[in-house]
N, C-alpha and C. Protein backbone atom coordinates (compact mmCIF):
# COMPACT_ATOMS: atom_id res chain seq x y z
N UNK A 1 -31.70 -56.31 3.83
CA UNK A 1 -30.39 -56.05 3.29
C UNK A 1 -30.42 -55.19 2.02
N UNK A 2 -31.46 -55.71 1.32
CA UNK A 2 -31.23 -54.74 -0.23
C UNK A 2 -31.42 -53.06 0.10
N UNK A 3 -32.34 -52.65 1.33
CA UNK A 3 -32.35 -51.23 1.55
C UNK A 3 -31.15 -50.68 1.86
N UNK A 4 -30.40 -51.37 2.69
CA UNK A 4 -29.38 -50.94 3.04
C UNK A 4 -27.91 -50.78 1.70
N UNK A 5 -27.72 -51.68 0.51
CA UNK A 5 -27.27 -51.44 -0.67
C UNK A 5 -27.72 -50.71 -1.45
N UNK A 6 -28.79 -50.64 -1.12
CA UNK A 6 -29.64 -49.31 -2.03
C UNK A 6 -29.23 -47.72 -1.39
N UNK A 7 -29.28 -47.70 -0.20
CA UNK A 7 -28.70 -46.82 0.17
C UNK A 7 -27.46 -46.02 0.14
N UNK A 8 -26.63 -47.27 -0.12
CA UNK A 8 -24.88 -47.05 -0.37
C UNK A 8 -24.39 -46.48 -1.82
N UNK A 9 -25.63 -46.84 -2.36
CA UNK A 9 -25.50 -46.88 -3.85
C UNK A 9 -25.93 -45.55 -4.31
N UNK A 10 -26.93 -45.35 -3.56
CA UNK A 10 -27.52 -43.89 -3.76
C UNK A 10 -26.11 -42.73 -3.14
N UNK A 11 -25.92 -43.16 -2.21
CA UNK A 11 -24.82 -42.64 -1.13
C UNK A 11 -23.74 -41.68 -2.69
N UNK A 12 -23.11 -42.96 -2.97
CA UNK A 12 -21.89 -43.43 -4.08
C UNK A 12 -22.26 -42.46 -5.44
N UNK A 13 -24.01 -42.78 -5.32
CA UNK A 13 -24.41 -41.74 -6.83
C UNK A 13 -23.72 -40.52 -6.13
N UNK A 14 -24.49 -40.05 -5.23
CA UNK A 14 -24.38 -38.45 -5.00
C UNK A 14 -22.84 -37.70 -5.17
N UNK A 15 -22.07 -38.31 -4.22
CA UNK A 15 -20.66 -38.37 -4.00
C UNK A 15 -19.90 -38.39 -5.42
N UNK A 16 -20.27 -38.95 -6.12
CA UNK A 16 -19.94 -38.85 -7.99
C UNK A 16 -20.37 -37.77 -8.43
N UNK A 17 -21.48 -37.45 -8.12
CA UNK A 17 -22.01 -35.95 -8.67
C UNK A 17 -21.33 -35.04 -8.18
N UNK A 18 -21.28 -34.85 -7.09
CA UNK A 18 -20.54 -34.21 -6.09
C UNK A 18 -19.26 -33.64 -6.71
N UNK A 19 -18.56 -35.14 -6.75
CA UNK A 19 -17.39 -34.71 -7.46
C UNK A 19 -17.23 -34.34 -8.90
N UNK A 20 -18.04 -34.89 -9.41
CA UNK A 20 -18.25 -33.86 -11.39
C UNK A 20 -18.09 -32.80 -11.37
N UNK A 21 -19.04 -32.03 -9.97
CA UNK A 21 -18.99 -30.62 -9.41
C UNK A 21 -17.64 -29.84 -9.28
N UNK A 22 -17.04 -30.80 -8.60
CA UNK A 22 -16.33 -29.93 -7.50
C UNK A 22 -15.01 -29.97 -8.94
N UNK A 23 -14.89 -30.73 -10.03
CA UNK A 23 -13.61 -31.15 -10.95
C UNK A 23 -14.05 -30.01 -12.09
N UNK A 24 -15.56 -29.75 -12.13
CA UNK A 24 -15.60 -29.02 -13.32
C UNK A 24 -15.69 -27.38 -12.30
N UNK A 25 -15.69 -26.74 -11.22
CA UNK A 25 -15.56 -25.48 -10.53
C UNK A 25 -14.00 -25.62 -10.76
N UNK A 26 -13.38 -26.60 -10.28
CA UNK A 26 -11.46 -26.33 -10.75
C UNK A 26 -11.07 -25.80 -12.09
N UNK A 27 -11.83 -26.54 -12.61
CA UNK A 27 -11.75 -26.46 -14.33
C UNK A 27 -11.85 -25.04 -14.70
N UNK A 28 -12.80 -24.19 -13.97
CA UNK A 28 -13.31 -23.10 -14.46
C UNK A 28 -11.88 -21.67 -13.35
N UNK A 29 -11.68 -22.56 -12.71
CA UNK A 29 -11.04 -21.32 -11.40
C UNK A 29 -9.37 -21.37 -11.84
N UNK A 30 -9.05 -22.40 -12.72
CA UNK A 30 -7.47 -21.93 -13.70
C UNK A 30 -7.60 -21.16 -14.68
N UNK A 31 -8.39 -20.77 -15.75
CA UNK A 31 -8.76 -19.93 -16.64
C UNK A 31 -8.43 -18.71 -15.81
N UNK A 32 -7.69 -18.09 -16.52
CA UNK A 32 -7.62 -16.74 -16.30
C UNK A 32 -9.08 -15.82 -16.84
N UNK A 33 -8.78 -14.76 -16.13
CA UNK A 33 -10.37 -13.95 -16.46
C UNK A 33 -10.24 -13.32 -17.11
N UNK A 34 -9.06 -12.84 -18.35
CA UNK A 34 -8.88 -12.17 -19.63
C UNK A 34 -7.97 -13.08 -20.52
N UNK A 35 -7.65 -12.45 -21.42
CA UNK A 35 -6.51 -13.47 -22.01
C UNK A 35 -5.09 -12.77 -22.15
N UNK A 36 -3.78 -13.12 -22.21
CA UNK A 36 -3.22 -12.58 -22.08
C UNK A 36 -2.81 -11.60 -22.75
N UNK A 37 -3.02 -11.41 -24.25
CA UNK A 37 -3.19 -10.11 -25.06
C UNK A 37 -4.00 -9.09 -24.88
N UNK A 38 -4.75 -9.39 -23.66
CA UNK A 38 -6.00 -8.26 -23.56
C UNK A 38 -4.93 -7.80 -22.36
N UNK A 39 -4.60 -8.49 -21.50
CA UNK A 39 -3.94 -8.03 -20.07
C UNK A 39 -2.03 -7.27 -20.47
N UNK A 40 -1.82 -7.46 -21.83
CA UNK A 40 -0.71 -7.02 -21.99
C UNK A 40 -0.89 -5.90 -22.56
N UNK A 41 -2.07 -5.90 -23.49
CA UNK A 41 -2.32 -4.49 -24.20
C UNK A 41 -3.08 -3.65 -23.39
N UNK A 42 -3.50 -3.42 -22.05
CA UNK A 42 -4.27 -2.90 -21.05
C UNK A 42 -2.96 -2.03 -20.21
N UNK A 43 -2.01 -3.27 -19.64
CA UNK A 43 -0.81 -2.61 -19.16
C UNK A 43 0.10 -1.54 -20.13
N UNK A 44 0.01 -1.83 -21.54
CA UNK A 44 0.61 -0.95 -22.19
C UNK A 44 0.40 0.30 -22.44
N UNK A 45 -1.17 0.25 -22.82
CA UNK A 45 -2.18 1.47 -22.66
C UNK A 45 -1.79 2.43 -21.64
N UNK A 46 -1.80 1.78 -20.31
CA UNK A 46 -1.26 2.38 -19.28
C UNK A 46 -0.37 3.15 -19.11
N UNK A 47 1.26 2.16 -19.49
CA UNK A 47 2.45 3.00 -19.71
C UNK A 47 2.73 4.13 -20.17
N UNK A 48 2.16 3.66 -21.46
CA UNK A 48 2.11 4.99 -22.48
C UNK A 48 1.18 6.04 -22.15
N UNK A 49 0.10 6.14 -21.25
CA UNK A 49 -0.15 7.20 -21.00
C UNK A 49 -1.19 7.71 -19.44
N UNK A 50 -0.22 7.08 -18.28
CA UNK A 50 -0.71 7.34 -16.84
C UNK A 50 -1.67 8.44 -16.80
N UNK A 51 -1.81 9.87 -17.10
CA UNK A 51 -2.75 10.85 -16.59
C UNK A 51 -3.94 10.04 -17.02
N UNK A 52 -4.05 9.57 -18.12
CA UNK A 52 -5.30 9.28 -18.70
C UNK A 52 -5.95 8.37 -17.44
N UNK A 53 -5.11 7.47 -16.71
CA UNK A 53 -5.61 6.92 -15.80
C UNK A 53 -6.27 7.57 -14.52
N UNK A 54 -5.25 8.81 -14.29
CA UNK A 54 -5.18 9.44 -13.44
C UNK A 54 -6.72 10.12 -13.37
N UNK A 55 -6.66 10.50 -14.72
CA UNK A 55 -8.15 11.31 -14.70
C UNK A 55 -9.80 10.76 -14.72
N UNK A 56 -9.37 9.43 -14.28
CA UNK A 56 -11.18 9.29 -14.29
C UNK A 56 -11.14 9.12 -12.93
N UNK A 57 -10.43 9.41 -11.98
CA UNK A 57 -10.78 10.38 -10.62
C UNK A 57 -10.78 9.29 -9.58
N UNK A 58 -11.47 8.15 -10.00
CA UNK A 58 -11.29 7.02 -8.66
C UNK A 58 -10.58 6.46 -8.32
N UNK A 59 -10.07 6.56 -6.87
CA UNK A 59 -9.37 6.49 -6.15
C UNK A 59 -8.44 4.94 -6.51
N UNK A 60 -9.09 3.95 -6.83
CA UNK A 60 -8.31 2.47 -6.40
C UNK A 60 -7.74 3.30 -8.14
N UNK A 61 -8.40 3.71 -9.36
CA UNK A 61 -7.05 3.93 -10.46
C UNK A 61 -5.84 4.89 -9.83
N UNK A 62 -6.48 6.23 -9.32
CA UNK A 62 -5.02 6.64 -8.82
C UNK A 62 -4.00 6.09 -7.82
N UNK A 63 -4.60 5.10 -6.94
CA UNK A 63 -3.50 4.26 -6.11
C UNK A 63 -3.11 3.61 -6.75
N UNK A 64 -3.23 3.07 -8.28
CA UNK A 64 -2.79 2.28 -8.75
C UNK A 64 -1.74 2.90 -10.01
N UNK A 65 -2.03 4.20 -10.21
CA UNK A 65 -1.25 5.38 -10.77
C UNK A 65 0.63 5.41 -9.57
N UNK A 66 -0.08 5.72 -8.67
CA UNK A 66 1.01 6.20 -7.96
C UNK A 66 2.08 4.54 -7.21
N UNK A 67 1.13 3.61 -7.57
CA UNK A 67 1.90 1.98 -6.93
C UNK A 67 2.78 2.13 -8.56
N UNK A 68 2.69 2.25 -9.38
CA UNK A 68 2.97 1.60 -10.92
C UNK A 68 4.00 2.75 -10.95
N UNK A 69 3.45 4.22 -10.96
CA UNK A 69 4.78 5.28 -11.05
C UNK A 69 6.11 4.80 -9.93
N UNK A 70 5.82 5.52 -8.88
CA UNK A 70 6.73 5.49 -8.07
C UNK A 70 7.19 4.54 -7.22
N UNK A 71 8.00 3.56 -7.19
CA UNK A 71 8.75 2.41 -6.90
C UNK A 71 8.60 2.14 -5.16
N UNK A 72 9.15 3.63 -4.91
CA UNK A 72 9.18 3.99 -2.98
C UNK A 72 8.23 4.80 -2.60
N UNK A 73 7.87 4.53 -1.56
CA UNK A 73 6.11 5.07 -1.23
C UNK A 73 7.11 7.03 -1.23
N UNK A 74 6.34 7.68 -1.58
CA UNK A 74 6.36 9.10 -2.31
C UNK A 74 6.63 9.69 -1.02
N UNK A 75 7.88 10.37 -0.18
CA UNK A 75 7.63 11.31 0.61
C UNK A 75 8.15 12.61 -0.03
N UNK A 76 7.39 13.51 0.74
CA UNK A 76 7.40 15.09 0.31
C UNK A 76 7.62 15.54 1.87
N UNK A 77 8.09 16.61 2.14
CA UNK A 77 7.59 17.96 2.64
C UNK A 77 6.55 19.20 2.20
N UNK A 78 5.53 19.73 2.45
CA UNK A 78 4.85 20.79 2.04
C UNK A 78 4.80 21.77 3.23
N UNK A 79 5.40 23.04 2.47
CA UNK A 79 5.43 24.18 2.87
C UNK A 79 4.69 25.54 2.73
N UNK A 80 4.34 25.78 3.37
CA UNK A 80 2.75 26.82 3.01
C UNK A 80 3.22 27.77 3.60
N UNK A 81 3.51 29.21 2.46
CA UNK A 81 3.88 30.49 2.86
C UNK A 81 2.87 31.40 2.72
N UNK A 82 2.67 31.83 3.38
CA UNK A 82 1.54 33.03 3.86
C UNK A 82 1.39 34.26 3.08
N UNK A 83 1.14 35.36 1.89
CA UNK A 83 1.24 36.02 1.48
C UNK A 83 0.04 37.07 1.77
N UNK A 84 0.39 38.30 2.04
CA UNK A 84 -0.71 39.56 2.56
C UNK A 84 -0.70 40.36 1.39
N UNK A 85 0.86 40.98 0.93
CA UNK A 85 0.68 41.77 0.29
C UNK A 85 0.44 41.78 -1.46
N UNK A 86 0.37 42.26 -2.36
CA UNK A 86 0.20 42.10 -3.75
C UNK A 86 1.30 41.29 -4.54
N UNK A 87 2.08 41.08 -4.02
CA UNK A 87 3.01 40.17 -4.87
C UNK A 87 3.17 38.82 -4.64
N UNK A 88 3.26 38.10 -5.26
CA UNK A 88 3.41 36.91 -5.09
C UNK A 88 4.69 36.69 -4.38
N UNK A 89 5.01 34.99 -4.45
CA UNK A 89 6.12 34.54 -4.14
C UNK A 89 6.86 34.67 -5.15
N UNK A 90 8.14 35.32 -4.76
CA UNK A 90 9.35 35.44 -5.67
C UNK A 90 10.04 34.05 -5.56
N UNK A 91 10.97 34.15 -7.03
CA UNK A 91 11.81 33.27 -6.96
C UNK A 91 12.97 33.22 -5.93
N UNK A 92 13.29 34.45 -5.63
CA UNK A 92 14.65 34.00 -4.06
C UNK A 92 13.73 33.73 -3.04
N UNK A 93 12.58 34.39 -3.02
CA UNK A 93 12.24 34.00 -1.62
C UNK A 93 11.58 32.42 -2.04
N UNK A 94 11.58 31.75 -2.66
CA UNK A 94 11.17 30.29 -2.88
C UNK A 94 11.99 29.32 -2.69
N UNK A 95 13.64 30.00 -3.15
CA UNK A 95 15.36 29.47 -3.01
C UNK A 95 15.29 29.55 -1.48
N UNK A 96 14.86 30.30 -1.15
CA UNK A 96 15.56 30.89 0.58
C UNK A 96 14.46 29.69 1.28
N UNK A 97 13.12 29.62 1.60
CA UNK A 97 12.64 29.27 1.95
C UNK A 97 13.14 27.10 1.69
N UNK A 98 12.91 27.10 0.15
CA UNK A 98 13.64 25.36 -0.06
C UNK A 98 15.39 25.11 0.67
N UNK A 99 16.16 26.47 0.54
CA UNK A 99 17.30 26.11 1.28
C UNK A 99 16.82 25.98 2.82
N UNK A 100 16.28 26.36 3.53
CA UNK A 100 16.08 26.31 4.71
C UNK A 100 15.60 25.04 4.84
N UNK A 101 14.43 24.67 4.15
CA UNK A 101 13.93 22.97 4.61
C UNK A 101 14.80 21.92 4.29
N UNK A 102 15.85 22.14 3.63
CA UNK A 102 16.96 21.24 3.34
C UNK A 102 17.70 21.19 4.70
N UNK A 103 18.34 22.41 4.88
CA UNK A 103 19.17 22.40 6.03
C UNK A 103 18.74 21.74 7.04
N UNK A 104 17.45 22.05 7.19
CA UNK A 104 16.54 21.63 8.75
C UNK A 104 16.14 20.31 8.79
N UNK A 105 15.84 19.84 7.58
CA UNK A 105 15.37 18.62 7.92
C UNK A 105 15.85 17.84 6.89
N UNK A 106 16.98 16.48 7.20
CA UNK A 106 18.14 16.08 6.38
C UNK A 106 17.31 15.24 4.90
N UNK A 107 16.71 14.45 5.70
CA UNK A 107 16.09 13.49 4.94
C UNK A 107 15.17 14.08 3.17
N UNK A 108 14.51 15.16 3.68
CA UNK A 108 13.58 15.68 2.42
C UNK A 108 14.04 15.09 1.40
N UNK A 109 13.30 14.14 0.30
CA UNK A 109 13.42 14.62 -0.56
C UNK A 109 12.76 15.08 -1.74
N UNK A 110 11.68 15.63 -1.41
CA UNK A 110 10.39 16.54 -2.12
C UNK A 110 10.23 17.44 -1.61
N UNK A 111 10.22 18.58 -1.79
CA UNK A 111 9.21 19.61 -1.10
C UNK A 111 8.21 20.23 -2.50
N UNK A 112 7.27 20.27 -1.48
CA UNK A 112 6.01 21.27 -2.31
C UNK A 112 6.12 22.67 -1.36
N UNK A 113 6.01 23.35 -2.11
CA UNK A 113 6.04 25.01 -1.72
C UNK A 113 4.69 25.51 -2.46
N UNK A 114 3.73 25.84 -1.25
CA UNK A 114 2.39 26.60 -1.82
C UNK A 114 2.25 28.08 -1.11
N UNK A 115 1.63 29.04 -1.97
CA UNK A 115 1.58 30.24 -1.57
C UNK A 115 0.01 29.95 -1.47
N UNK A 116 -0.25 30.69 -0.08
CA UNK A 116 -1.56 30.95 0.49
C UNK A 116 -2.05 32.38 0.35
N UNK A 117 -3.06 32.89 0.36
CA UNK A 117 -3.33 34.11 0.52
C UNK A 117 -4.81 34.09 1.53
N UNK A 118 -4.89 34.70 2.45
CA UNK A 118 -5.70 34.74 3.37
C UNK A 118 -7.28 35.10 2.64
N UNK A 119 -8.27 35.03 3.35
CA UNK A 119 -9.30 35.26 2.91
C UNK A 119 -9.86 36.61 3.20
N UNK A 120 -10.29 37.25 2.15
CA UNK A 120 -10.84 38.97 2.10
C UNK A 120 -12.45 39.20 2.62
């Protein structure tokens, strides 16, 4: 009989340890992982000046540039006009070309207009 209380007892130790464990991992997993003056003055940083974010180039900061800017996921139109001869794109022909993608397609409301020039 005593092996068998000895056993239960040992059982009962572990299960106590066990749980010391499992009360002090809780303990540690409510702590936030900054404090909140670090996480308010980080977001502010931000506000006040997005490119800066923008510019250290990796990708999860600029998705996180463009989630924080723009409220509604960003649609555009882009329009790519072809240029041969020495002049650039004029300003009417830039009017003529944005009036046309208006007309044509209701919804726009961005367009990007890029001038291409072929390769020499």
């Amino acid at each position: 009989m005593p092996s068998v209380i000895s056993t239960y007892e040992e059982r009962v130790r572990k299960l106590e340890d066990e749980k010391l464990l499992v009360k002090d991992r809780m303990a540690n997993l409510a702590r936030p992982a900054s404090s909140f003056e670090y996480t308010l003055r980080t977001a502010l940083d931000f506000l006040a000046d997005p490119p800066n974010l923008w510019s250290t180039g990796r990708p999860t900061d600029r998705r996180a540039v463009l989630k924080l800017t723009f409220v509604d996921r960003l649609q555009y139109d882009s329009v790519y006009d072809i240029k041969t001869g020495r002049r650039g794109l004029s300003t009417r022909r830039s009017a003529e070309i944005v009036g046309t993608v208006f007309k044509r397609y209701r919804g726009t409301n961005r367009i990007i207009l890029i001038e291409t020039r072929p390769a020499r």
